[in-house]
C-alpha atoms as a PDB file:
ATOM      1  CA  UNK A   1     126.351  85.825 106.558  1.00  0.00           C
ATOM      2  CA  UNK A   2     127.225  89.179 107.976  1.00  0.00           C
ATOM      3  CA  UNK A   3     125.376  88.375 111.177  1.00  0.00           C
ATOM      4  CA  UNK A   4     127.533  85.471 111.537  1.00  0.00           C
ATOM      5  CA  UNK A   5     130.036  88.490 112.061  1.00  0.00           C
ATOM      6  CA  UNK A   6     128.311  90.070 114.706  1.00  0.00           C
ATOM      7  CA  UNK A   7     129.297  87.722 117.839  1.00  0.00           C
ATOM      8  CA  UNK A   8     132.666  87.070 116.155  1.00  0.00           C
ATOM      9  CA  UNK A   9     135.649  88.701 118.061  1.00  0.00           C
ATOM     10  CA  UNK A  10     138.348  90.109 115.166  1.00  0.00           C
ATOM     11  CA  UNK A  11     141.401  87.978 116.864  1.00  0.00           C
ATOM     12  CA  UNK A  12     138.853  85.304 116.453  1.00  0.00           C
ATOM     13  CA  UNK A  13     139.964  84.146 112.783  1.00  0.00           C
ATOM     14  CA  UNK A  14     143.582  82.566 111.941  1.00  0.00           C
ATOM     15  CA  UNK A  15     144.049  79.484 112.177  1.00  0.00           C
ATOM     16  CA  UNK A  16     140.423  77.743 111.680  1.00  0.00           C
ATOM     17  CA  UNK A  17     140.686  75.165 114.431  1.00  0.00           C
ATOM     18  CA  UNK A  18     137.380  73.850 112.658  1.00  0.00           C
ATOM     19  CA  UNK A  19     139.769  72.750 109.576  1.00  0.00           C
ATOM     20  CA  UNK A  20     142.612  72.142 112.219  1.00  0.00           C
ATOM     21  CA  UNK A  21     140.729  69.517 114.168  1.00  0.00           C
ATOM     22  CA  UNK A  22     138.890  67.978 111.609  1.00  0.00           C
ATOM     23  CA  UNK A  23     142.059  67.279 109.887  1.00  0.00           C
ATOM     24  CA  UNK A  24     143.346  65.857 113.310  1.00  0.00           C
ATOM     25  CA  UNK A  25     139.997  63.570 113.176  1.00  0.00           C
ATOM     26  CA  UNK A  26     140.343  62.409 109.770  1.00  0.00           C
ATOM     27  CA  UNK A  27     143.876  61.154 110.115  1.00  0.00           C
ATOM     28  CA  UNK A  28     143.315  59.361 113.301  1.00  0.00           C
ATOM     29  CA  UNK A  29     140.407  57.994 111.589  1.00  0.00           C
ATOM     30  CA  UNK A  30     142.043  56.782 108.574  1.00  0.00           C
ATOM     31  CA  UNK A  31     144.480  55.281 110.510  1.00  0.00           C
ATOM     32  CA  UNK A  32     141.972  53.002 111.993  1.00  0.00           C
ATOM     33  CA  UNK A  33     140.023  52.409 109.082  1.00  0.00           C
ATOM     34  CA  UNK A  34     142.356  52.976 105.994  1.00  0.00           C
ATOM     35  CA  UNK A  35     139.509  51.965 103.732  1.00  0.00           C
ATOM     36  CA  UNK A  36     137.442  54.587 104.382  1.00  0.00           C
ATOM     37  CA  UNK A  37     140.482  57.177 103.864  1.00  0.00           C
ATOM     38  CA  UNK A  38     138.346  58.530 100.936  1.00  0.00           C
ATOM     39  CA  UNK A  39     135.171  59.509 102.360  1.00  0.00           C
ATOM     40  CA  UNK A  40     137.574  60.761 105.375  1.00  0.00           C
ATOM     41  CA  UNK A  41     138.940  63.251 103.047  1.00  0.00           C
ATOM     42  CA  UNK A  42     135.711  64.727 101.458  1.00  0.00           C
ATOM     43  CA  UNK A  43     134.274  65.402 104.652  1.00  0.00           C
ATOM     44  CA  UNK A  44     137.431  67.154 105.640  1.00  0.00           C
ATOM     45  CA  UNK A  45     137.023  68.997 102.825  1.00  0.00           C
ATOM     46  CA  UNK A  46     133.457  69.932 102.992  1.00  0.00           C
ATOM     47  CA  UNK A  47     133.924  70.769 106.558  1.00  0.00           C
ATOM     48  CA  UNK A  48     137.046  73.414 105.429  1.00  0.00           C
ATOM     49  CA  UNK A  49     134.727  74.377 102.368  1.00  0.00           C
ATOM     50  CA  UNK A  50     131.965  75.218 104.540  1.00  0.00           C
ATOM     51  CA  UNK A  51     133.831  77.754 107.156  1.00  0.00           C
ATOM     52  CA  UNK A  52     135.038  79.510 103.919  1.00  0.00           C
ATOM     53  CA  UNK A  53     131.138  79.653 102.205  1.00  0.00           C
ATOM     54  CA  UNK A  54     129.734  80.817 105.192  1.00  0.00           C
ATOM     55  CA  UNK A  55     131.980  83.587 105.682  1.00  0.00           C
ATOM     56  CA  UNK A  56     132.996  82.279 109.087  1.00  0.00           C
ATOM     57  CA  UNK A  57     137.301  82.229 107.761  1.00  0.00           C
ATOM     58  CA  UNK A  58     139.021  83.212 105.113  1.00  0.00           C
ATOM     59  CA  UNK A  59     140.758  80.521 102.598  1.00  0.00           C
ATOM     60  CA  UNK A  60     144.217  81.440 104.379  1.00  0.00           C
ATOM     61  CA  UNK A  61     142.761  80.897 107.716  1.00  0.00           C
ATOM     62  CA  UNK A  62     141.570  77.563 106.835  1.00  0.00           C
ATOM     63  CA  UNK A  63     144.505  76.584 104.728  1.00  0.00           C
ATOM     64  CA  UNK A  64     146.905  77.546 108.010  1.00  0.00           C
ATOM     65  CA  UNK A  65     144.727  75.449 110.322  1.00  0.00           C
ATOM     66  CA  UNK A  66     145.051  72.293 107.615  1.00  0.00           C
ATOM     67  CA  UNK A  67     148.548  73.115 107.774  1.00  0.00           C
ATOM     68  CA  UNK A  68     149.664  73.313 111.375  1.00  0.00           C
ATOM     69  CA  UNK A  69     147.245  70.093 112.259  1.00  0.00           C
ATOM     70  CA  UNK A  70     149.205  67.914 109.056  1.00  0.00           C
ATOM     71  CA  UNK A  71     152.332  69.430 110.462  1.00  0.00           C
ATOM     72  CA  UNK A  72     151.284  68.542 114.375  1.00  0.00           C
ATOM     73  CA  UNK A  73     150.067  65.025 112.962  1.00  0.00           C
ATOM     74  CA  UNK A  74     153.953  64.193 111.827  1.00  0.00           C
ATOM     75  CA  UNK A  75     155.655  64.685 114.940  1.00  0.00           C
END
């Protein structure tokens, strides 16, 4: 994990637009296919799970980027 740090700039980590725009996907996608909303949701979640376990964000980071793309998905 640590050389996952080494190519990273420091301004590089709040918000996680990985958790941002998958977010962003998921609700255009379950707007399309509401059926699938589910499995739409655990993959967003995996996807915000994994930039946490591999030490590429912080939880706050990725919580922000959920945030602001739920936020930016209202207007």
């Amino acid at each position: 994990m640590q050389q996952n740090r080494l190519f990273d700039a420091e301004w590089m980590a709040a918000p996680s637009f990985h958790a941002a725009w998958t977010v962003i996907t998921m609700q255009a996608l379950s707007q399309q296919y509401g059926r699938f909303r589910f499995l739409f949701w655990i993959s967003t979640l995996l996807v915000c799970a994994s930039c946490v376990l591999t030490g590429s964000h912080a939880i706050a980071d990725v919580l922000i980027g959920m945030v602001l793309a739920i936020l930016s998905g209202d207007m």
